[in-house]
N, C-alpha and C. Protein backbone atom coordinates (compact mmCIF):
# COMPACT_ATOMS: atom_id res chain seq x y z
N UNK A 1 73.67 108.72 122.06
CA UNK A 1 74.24 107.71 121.21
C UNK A 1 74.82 108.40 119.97
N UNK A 2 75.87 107.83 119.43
CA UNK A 2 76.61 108.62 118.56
C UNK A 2 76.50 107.93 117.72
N UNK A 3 76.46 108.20 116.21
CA UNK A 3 76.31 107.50 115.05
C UNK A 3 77.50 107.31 113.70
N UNK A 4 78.32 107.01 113.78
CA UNK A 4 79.34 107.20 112.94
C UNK A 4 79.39 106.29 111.42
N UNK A 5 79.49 107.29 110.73
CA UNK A 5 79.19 106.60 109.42
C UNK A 5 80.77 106.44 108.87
N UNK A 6 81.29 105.30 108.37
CA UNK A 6 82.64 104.82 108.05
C UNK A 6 82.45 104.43 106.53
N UNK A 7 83.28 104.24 105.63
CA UNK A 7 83.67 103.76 104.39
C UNK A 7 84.06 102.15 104.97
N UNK A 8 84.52 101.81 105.62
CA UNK A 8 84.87 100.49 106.34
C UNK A 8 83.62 99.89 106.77
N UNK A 9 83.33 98.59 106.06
CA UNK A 9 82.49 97.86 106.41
C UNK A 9 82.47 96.70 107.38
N UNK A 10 81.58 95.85 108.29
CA UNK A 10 81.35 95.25 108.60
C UNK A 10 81.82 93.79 107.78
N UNK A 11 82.54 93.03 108.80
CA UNK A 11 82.86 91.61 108.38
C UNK A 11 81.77 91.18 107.76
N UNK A 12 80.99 90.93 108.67
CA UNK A 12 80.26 90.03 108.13
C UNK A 12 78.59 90.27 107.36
N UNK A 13 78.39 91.57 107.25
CA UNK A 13 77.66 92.46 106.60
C UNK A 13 78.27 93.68 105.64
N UNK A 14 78.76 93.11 104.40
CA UNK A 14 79.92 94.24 103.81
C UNK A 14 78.87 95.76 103.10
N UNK A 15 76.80 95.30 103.40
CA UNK A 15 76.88 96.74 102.79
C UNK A 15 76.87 97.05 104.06
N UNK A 16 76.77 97.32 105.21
CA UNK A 16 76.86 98.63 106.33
C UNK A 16 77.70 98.91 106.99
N UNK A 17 77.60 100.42 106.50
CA UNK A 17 78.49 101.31 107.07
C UNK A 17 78.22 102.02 108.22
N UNK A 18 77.52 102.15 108.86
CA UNK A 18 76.63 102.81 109.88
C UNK A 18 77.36 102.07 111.25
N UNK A 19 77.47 102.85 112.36
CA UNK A 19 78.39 101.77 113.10
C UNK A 19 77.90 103.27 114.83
N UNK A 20 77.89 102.35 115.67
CA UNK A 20 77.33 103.27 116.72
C UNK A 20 78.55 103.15 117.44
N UNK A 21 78.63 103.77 118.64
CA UNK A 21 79.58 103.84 119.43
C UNK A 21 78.82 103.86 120.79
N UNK A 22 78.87 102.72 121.76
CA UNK A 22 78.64 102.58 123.08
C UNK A 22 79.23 101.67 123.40
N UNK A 23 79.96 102.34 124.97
CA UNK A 23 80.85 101.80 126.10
C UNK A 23 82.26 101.88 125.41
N UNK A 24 82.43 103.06 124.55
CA UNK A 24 84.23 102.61 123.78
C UNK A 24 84.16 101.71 122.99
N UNK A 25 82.98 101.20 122.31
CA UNK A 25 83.06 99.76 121.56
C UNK A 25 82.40 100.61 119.95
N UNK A 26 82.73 100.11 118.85
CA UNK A 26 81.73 100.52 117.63
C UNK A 26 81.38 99.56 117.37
N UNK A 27 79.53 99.19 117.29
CA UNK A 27 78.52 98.48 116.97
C UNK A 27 78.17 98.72 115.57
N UNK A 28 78.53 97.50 114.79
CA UNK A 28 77.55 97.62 113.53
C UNK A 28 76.25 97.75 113.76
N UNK A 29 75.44 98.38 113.13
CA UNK A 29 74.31 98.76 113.14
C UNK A 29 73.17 97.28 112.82
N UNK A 30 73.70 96.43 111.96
CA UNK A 30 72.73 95.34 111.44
C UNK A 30 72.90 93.85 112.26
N UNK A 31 74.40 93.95 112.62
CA UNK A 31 74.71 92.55 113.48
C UNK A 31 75.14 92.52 114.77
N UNK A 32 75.46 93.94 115.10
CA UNK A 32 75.51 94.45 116.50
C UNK A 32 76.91 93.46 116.50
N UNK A 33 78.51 93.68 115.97
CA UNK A 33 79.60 92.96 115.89
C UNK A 33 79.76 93.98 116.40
N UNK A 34 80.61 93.97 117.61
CA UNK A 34 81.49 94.96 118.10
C UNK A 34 83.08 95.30 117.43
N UNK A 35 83.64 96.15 117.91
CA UNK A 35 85.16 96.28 117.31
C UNK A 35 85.55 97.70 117.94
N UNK A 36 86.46 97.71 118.17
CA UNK A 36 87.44 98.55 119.01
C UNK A 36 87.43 99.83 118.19
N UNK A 37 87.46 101.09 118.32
CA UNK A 37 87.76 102.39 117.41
C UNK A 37 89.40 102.18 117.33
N UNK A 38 89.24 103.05 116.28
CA UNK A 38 91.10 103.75 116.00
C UNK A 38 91.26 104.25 117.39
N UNK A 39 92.43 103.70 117.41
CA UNK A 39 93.21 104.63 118.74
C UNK A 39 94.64 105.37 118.25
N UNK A 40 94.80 106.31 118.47
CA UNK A 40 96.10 107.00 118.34
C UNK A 40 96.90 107.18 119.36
N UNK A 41 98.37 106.72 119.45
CA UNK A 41 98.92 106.45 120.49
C UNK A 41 100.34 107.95 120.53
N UNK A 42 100.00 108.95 121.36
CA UNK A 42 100.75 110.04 121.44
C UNK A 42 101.75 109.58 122.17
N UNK A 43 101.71 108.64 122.81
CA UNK A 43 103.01 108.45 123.67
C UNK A 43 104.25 107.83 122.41
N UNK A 44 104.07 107.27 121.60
CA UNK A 44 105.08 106.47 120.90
C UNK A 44 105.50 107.72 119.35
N UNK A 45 104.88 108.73 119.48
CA UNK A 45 105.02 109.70 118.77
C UNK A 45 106.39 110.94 119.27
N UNK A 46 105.56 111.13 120.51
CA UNK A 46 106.65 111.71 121.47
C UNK A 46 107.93 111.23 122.05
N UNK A 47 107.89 109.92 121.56
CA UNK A 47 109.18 108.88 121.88
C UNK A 47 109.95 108.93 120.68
N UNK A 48 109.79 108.81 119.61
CA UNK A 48 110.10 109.02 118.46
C UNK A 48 110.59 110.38 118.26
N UNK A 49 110.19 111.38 118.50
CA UNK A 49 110.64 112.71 118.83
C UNK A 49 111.29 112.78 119.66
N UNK A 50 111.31 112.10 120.82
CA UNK A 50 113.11 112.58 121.51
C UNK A 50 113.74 112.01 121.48
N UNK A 51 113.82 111.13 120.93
CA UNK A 51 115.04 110.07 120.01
C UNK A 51 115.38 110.39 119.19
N UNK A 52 114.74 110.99 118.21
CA UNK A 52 115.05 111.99 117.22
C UNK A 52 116.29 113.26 117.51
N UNK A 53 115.58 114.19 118.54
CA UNK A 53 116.33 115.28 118.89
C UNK A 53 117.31 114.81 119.49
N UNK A 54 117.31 113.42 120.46
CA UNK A 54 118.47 113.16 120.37
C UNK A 54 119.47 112.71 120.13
N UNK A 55 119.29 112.46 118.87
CA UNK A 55 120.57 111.79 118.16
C UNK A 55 120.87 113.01 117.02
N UNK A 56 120.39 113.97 117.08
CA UNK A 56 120.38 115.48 116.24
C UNK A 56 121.65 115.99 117.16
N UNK A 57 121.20 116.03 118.50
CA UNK A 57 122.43 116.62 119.63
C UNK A 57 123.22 116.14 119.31
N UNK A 58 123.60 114.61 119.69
CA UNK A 58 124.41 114.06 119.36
C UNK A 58 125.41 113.84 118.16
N UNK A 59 124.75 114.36 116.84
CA UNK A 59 125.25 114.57 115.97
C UNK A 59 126.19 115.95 115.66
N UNK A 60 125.74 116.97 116.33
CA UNK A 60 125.90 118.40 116.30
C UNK A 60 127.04 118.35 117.35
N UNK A 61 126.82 117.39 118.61
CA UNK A 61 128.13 117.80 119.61
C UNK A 61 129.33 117.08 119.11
N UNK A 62 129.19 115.65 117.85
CA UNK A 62 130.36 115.17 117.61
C UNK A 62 130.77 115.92 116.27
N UNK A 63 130.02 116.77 115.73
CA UNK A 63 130.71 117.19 114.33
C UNK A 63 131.38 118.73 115.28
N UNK A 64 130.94 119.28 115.77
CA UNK A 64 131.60 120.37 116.50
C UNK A 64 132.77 120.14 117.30
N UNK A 65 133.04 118.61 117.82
CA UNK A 65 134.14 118.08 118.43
C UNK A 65 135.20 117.67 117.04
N UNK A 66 135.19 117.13 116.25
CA UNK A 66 135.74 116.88 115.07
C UNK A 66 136.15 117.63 114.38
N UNK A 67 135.27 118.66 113.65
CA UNK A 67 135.38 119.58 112.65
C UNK A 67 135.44 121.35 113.64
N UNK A 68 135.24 121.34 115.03
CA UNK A 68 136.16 122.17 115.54
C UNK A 68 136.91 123.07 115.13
N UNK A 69 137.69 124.31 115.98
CA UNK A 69 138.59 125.19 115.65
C UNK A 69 139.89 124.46 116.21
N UNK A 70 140.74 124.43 115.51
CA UNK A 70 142.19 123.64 116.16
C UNK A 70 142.98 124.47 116.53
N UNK A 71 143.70 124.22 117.53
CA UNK A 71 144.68 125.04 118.05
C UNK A 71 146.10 124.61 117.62
């Protein structure tokens, strides 16, 4: 059993901070309220990053088409 101590309190018990973690769920320690952990979502990070790079390409292949060597 894992014990995680948070600055974030409990709804409905605002002094405890003490909060367990079983089945993927965090248990307040005094009212046994469940609540979901932080999740960090890498997929929408990495989406954001190649949307990024590609509108960088895109930027780089139309200023090189534009601002070009002219013949």
């Amino acid at each position: 059993m894992v014990i995680i101590h948070k600055f974030e309190a409990c709804r409905r018990c605002p002094g405890a901070t003490e909060w367990r973690l079983m089945h993927g769920y965090l248990l307040c320690e005094r009212c046994q309220r469940r609540k979901y952990p932080p999740r960090r979502h890498p997929a929408r990070r990495i989406l954001a990053l190649a949307i990024l790079s590609g509108l960088v390409a895109a930027g780089a292949a139309w200023g090189i088409f534009v601002f070009g060597p002219r013949a």
